[in-house]
C-alpha atoms as a PDB file:
ATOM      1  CA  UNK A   1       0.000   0.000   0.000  1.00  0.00           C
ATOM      2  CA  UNK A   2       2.906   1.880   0.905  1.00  0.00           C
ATOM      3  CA  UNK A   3       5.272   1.537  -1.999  1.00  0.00           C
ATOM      4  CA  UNK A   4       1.645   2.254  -4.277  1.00  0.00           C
ATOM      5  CA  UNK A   5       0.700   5.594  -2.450  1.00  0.00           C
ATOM      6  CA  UNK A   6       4.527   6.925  -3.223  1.00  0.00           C
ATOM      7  CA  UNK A   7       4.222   5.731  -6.913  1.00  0.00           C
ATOM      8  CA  UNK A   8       0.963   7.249  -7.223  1.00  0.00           C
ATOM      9  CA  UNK A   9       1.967  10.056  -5.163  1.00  0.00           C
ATOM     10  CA  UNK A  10       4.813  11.365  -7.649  1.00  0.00           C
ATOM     11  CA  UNK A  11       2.470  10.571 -10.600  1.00  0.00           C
ATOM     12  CA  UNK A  12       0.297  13.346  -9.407  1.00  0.00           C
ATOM     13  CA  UNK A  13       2.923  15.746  -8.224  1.00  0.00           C
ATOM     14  CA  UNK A  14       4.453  15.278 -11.695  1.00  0.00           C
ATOM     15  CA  UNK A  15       0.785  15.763 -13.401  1.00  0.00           C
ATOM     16  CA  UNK A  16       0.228  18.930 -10.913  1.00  0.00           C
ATOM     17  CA  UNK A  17      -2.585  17.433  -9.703  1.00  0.00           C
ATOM     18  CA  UNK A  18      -3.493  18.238  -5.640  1.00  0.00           C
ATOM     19  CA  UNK A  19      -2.543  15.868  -2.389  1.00  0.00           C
ATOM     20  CA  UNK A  20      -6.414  16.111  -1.595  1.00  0.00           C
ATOM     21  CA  UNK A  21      -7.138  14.771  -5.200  1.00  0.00           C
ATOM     22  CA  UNK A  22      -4.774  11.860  -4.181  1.00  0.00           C
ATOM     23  CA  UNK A  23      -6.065  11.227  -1.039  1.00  0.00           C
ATOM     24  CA  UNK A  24      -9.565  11.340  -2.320  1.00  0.00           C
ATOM     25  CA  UNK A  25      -8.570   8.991  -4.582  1.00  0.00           C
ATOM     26  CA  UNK A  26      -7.115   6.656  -2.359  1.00  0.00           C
ATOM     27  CA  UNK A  27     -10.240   6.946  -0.120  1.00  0.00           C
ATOM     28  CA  UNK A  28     -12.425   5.605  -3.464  1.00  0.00           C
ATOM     29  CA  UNK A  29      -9.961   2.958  -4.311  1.00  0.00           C
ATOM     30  CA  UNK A  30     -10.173   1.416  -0.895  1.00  0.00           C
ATOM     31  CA  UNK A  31     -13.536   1.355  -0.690  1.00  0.00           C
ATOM     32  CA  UNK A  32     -14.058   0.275  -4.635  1.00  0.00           C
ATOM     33  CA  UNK A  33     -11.223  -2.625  -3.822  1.00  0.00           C
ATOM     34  CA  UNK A  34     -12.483  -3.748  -0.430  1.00  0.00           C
ATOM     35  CA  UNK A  35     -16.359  -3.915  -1.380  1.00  0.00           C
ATOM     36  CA  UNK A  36     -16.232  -5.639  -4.907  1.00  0.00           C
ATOM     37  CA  UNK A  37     -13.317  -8.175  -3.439  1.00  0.00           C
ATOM     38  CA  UNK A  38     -15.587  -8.968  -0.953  1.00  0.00           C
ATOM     39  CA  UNK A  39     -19.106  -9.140  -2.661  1.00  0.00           C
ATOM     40  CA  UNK A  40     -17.232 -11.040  -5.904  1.00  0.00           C
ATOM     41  CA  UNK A  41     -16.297 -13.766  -3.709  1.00  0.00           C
ATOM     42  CA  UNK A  42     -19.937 -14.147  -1.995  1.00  0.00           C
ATOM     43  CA  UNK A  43     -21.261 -13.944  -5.447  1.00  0.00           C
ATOM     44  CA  UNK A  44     -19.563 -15.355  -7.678  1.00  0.00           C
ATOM     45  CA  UNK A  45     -18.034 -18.484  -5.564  1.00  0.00           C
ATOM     46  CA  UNK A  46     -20.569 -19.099  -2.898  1.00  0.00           C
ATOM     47  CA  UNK A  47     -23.895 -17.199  -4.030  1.00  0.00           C
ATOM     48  CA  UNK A  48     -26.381 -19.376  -2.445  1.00  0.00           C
ATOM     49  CA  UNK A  49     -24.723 -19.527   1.000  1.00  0.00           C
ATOM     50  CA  UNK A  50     -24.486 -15.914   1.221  1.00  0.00           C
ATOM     51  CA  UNK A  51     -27.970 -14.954  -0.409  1.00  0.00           C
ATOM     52  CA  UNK A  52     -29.355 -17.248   2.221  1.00  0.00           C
ATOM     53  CA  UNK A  53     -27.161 -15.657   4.882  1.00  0.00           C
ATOM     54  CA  UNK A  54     -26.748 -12.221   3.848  1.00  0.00           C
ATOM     55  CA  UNK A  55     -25.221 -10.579   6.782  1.00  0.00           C
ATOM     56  CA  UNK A  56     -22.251 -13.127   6.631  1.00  0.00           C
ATOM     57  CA  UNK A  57     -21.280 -11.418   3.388  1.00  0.00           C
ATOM     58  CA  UNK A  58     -20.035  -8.286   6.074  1.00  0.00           C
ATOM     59  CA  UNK A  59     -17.812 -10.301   8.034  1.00  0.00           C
ATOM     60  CA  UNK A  60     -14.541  -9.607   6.087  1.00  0.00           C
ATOM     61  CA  UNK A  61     -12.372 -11.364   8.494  1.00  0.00           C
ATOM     62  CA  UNK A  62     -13.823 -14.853   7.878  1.00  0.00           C
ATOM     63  CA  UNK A  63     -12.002 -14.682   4.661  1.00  0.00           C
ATOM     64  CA  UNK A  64     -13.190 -14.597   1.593  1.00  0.00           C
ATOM     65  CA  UNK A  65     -12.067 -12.262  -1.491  1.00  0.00           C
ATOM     66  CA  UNK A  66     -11.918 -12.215  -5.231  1.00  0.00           C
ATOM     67  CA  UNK A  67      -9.210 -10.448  -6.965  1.00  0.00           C
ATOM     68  CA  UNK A  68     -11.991 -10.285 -10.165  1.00  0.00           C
ATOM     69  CA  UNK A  69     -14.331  -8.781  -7.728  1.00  0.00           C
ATOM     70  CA  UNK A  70     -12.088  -6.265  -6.477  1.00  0.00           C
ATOM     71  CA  UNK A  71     -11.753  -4.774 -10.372  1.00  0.00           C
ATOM     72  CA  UNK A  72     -15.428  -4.404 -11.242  1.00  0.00           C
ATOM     73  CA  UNK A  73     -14.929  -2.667  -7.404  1.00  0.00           C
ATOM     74  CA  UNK A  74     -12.196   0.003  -8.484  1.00  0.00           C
ATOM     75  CA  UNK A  75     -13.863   0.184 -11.966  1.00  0.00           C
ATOM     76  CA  UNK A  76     -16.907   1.898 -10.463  1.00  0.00           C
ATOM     77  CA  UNK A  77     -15.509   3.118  -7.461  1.00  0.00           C
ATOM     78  CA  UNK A  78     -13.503   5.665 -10.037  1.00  0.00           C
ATOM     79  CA  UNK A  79     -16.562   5.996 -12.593  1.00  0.00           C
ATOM     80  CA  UNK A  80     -18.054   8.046  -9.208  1.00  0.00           C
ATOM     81  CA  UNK A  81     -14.497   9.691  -8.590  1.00  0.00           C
ATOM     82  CA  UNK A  82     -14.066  10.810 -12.158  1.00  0.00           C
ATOM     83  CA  UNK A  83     -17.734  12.365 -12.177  1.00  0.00           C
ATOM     84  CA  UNK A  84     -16.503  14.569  -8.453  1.00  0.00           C
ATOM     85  CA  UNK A  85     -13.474  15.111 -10.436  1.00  0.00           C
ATOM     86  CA  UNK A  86     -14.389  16.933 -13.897  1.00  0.00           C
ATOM     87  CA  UNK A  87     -10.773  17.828 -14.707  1.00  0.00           C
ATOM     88  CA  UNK A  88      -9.833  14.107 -14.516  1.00  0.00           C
ATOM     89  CA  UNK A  89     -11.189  12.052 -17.339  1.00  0.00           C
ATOM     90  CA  UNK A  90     -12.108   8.333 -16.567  1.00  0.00           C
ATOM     91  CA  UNK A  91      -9.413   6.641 -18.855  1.00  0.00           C
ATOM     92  CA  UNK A  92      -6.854   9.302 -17.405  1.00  0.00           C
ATOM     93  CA  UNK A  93      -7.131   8.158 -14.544  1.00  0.00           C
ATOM     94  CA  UNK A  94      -7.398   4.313 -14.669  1.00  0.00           C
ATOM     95  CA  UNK A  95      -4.428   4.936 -17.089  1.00  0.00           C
ATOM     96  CA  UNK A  96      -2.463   5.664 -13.861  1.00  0.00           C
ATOM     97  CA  UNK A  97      -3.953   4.240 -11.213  1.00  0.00           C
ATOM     98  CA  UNK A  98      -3.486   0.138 -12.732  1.00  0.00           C
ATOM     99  CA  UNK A  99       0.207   0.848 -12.369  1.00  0.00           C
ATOM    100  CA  UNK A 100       0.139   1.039  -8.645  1.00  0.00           C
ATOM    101  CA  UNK A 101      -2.509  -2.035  -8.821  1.00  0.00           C
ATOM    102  CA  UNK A 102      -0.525  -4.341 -10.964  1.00  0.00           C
ATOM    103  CA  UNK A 103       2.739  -3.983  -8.158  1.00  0.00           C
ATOM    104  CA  UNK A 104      -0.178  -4.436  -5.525  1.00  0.00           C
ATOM    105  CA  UNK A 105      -1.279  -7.906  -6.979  1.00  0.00           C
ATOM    106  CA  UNK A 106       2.482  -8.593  -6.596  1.00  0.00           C
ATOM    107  CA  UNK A 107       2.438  -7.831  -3.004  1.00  0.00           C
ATOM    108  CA  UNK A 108      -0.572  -9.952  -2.507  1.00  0.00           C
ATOM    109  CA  UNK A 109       0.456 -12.847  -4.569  1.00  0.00           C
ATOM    110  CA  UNK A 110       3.559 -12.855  -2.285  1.00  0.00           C
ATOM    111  CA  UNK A 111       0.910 -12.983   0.773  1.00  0.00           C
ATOM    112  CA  UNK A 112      -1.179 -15.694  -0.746  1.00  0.00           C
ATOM    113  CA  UNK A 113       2.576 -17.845  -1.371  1.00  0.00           C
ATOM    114  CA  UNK A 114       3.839 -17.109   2.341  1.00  0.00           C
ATOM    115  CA  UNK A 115       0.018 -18.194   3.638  1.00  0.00           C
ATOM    116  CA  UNK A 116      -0.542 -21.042   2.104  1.00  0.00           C
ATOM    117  CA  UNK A 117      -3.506 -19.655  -0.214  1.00  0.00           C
ATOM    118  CA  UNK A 118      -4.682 -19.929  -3.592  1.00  0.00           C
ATOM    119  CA  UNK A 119      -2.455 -23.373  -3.791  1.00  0.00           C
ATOM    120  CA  UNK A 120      -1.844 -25.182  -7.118  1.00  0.00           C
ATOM    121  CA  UNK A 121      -2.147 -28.781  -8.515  1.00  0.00           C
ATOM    122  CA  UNK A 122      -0.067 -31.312  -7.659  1.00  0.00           C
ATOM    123  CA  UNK A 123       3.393 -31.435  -9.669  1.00  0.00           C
ATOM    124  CA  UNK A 124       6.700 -33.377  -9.916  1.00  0.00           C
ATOM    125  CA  UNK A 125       8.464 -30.002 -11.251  1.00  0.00           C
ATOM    126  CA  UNK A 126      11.770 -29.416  -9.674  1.00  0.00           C
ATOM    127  CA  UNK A 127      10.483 -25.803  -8.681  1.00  0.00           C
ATOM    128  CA  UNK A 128       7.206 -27.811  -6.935  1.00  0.00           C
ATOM    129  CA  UNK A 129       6.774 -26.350  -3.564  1.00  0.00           C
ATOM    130  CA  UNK A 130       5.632 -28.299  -0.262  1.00  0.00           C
ATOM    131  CA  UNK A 131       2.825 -26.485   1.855  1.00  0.00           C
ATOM    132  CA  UNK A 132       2.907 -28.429   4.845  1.00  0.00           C
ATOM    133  CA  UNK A 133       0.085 -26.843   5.909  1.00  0.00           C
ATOM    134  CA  UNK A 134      -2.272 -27.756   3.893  1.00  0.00           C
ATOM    135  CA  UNK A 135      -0.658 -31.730   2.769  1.00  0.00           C
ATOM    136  CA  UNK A 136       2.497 -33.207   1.846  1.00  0.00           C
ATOM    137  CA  UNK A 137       2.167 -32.862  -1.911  1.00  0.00           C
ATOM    138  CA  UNK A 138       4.896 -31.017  -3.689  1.00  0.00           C
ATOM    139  CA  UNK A 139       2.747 -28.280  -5.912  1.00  0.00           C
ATOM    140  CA  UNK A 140       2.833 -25.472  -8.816  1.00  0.00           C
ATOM    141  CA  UNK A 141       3.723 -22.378  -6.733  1.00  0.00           C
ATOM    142  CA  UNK A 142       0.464 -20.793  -8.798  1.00  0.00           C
ATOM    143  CA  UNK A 143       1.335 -17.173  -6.228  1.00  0.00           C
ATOM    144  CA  UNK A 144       4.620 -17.071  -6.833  1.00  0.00           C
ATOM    145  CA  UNK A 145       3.302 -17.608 -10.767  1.00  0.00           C
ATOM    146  CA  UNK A 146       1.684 -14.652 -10.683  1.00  0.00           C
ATOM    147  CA  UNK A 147       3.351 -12.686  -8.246  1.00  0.00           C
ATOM    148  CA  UNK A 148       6.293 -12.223 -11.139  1.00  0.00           C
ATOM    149  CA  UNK A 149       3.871 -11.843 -13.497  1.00  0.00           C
ATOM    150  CA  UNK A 150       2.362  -8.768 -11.813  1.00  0.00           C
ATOM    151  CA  UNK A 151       5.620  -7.097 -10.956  1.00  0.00           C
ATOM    152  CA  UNK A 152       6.608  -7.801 -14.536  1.00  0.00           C
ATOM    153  CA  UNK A 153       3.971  -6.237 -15.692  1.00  0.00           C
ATOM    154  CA  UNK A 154       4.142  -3.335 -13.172  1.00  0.00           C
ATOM    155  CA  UNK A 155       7.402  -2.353 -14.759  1.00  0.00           C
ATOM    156  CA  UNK A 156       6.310  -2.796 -18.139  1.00  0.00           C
ATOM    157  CA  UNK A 157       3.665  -0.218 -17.676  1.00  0.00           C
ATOM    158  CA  UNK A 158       5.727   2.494 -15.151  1.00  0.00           C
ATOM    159  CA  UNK A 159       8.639   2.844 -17.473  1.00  0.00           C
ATOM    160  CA  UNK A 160       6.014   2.969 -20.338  1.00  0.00           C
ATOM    161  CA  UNK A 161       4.312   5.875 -18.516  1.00  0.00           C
ATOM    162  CA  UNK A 162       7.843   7.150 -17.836  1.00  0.00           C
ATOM    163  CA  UNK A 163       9.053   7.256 -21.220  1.00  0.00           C
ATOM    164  CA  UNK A 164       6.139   8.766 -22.519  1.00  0.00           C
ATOM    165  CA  UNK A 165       6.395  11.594 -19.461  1.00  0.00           C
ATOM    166  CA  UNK A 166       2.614  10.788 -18.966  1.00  0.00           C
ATOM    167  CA  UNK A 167       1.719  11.420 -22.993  1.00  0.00           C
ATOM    168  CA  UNK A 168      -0.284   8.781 -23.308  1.00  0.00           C
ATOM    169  CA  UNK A 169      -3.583   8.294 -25.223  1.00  0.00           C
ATOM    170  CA  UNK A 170      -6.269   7.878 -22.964  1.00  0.00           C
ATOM    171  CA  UNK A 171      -7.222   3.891 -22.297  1.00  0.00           C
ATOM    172  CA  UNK A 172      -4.081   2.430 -23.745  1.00  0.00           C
ATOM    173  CA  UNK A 173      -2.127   1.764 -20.387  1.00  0.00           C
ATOM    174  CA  UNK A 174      -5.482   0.462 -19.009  1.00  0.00           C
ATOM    175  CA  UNK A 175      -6.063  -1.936 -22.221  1.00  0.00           C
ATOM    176  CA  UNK A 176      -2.455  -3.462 -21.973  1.00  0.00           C
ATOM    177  CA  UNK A 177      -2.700  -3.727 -18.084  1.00  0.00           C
ATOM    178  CA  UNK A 178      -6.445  -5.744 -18.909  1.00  0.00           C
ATOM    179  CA  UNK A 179      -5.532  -7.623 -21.570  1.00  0.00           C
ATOM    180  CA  UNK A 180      -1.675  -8.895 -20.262  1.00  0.00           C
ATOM    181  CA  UNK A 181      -3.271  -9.182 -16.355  1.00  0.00           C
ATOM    182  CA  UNK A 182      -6.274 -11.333 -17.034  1.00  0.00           C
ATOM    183  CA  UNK A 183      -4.682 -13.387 -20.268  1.00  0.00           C
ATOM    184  CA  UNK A 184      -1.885 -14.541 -17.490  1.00  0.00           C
ATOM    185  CA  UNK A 185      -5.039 -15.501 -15.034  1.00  0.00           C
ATOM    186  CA  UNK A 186      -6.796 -17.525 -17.565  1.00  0.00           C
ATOM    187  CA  UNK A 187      -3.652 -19.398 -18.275  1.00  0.00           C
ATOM    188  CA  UNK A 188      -2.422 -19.913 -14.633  1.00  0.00           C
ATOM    189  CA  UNK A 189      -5.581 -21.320 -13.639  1.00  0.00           C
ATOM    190  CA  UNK A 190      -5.067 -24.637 -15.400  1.00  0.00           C
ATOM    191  CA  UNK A 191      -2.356 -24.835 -12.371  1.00  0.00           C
ATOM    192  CA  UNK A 192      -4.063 -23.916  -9.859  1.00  0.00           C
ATOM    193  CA  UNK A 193      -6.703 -25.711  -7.341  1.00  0.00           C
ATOM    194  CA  UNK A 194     -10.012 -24.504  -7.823  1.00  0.00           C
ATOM    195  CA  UNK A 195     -11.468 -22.760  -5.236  1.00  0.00           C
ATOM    196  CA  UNK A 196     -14.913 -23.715  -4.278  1.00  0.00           C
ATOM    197  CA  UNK A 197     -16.490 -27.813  -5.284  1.00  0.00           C
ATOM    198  CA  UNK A 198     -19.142 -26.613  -8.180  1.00  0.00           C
ATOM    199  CA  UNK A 199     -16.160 -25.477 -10.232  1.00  0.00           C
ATOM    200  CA  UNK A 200     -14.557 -29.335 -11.166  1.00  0.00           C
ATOM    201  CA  UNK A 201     -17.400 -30.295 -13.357  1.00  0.00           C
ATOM    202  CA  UNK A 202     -16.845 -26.823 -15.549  1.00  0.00           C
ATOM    203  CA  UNK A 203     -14.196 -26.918 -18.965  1.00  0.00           C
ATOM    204  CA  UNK A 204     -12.934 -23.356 -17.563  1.00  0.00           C
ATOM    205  CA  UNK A 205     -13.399 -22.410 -13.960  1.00  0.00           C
ATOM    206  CA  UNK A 206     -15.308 -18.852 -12.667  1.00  0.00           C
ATOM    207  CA  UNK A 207     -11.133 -16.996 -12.661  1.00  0.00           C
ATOM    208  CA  UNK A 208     -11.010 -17.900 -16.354  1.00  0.00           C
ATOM    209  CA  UNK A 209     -15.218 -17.176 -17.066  1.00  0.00           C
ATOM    210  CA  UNK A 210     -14.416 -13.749 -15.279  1.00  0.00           C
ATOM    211  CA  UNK A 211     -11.253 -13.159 -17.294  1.00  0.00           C
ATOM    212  CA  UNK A 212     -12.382 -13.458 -20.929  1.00  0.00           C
ATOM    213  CA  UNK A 213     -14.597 -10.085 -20.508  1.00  0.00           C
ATOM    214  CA  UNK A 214     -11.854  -8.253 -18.976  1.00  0.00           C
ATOM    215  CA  UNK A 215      -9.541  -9.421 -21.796  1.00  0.00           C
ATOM    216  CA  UNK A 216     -12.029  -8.254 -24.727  1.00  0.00           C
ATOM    217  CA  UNK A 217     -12.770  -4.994 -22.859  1.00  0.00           C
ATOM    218  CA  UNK A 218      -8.836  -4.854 -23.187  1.00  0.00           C
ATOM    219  CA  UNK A 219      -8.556  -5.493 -26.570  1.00  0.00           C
ATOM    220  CA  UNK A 220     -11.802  -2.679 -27.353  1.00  0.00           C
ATOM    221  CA  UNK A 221     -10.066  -0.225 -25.179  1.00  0.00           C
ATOM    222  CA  UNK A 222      -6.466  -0.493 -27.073  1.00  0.00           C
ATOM    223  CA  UNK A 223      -8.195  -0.288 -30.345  1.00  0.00           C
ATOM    224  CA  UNK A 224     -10.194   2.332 -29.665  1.00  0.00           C
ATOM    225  CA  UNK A 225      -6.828   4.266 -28.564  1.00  0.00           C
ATOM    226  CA  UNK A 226      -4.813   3.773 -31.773  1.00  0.00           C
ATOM    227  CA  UNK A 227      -7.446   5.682 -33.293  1.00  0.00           C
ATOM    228  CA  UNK A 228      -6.633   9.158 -34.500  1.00  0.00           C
ATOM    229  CA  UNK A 229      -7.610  11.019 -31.157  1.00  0.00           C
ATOM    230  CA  UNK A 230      -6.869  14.483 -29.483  1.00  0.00           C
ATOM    231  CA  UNK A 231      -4.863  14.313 -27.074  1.00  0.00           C
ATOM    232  CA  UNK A 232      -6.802  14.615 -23.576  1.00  0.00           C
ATOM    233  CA  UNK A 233      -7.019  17.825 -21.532  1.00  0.00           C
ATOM    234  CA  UNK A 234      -5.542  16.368 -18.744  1.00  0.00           C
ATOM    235  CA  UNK A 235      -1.950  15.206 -21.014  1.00  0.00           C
ATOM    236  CA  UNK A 236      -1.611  19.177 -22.223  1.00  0.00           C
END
């Protein structure tokens, strides 16, 4: 969260943009990212339990979140923080903010791997790794998978921003964060354990199902930047 703030911190010092726009900001994200990680998992992985017991869905600290979830979260949260915030268009500012996000899902990968979460399949790969809590199988370290992934794509996407000093047509760092995020998910869930029983009978589990949207909406959004466009009012 830490490391994030900073990095999002000198993005807006550098696009002269105010400390109370960033900590508004902040205050959105945190609320966008806690509420649709939480209601994605209810709904998505257990929706009959948690129709049927509703006020279970509040009690965070039973465990229980969706990193899917947590995306259509931030996605609105900053629809309602672009319309408080005229002089910051919507693809401005997901252009900036999915940098800070993509060294986040590092940081929480890295959780997951030293919590024993989010395990993968069984393996005889020299990398396998043991969680003794959970058996004595040696197993795809699926976190660690994505973990690199994330920060790989976290640099990608900085020095991209850097290099371009910010000039950047609007919805093209958000495309290439979708479409490179989600197309890693889809693939690294053939390694991975799914998470809830109704999911073994399916060809492609509810992380892939989830993914393919978010990688089309990718694809649209690049496209639709490579168009001839002015250059947005907030990159002048």
């Amino acid at each position: 969260f830490i490391a994030g703030f900073q990095i999002m911190k000198w993005i807006f010092v550098k696009e002269k943009k105010s400390e109370n726009d960033l900590n508004d900001l902040v205050m959105y994200m945190i609320i966008g990212t806690v509420a649709g990680a939480r209601l994605g998992h209810c709904l998505f992985y257990n929706p009959g339990y948690y129709l049927s017991n509703p006020l279970e869905i509040l009690l965070i600290w039973h465990g229980g979140l969706a990193s899917h979830g947590a995306a259509i979260g931030i996605i609105i949260s900053l629809y309602y923080y672009s319309k408080k915030h005229k002089d910051q268009a919507y693809l401005w500012i997901f252009d900036r903010v999915v940098i800070t996000v993509a060294l986040a899902g590092f940081f929480i990968r890295m959780g997951n791997l030293f919590n024993s979460e989010i395990i993968g399949i069984p393996t005889d790969l020299p990398w396998s790794f043991i969680f003794a809590s959970i058996d004595g199988y040696p197993r795809h370290p699926a976190q660690l998978y994505e973990a690199i992934a994330y920060l790989s794509i976290f640099v990608v996407l900085f020095n991209y921003y850097r290099i371009k000093n910010g000039k950047t047509r609007d919805g093209f760092i958000f495309g290439l964060f979708l479409i490179s995020v989600f197309t890693f998910r889809f693939f690294v869930e053939f390694v991975k354990e799914n998470q809830t029983p109704f999911e073994n009978n399916m060809p492609l589990n509810m992380g892939q199902l989830l993914s393919i949207p978010l990688i089309i909406g990718g694809i649209v959004l690049i496209i639709k930047a490579n168009k001839v466009q002015p250059v947005s009012k907030n990159n002048k």
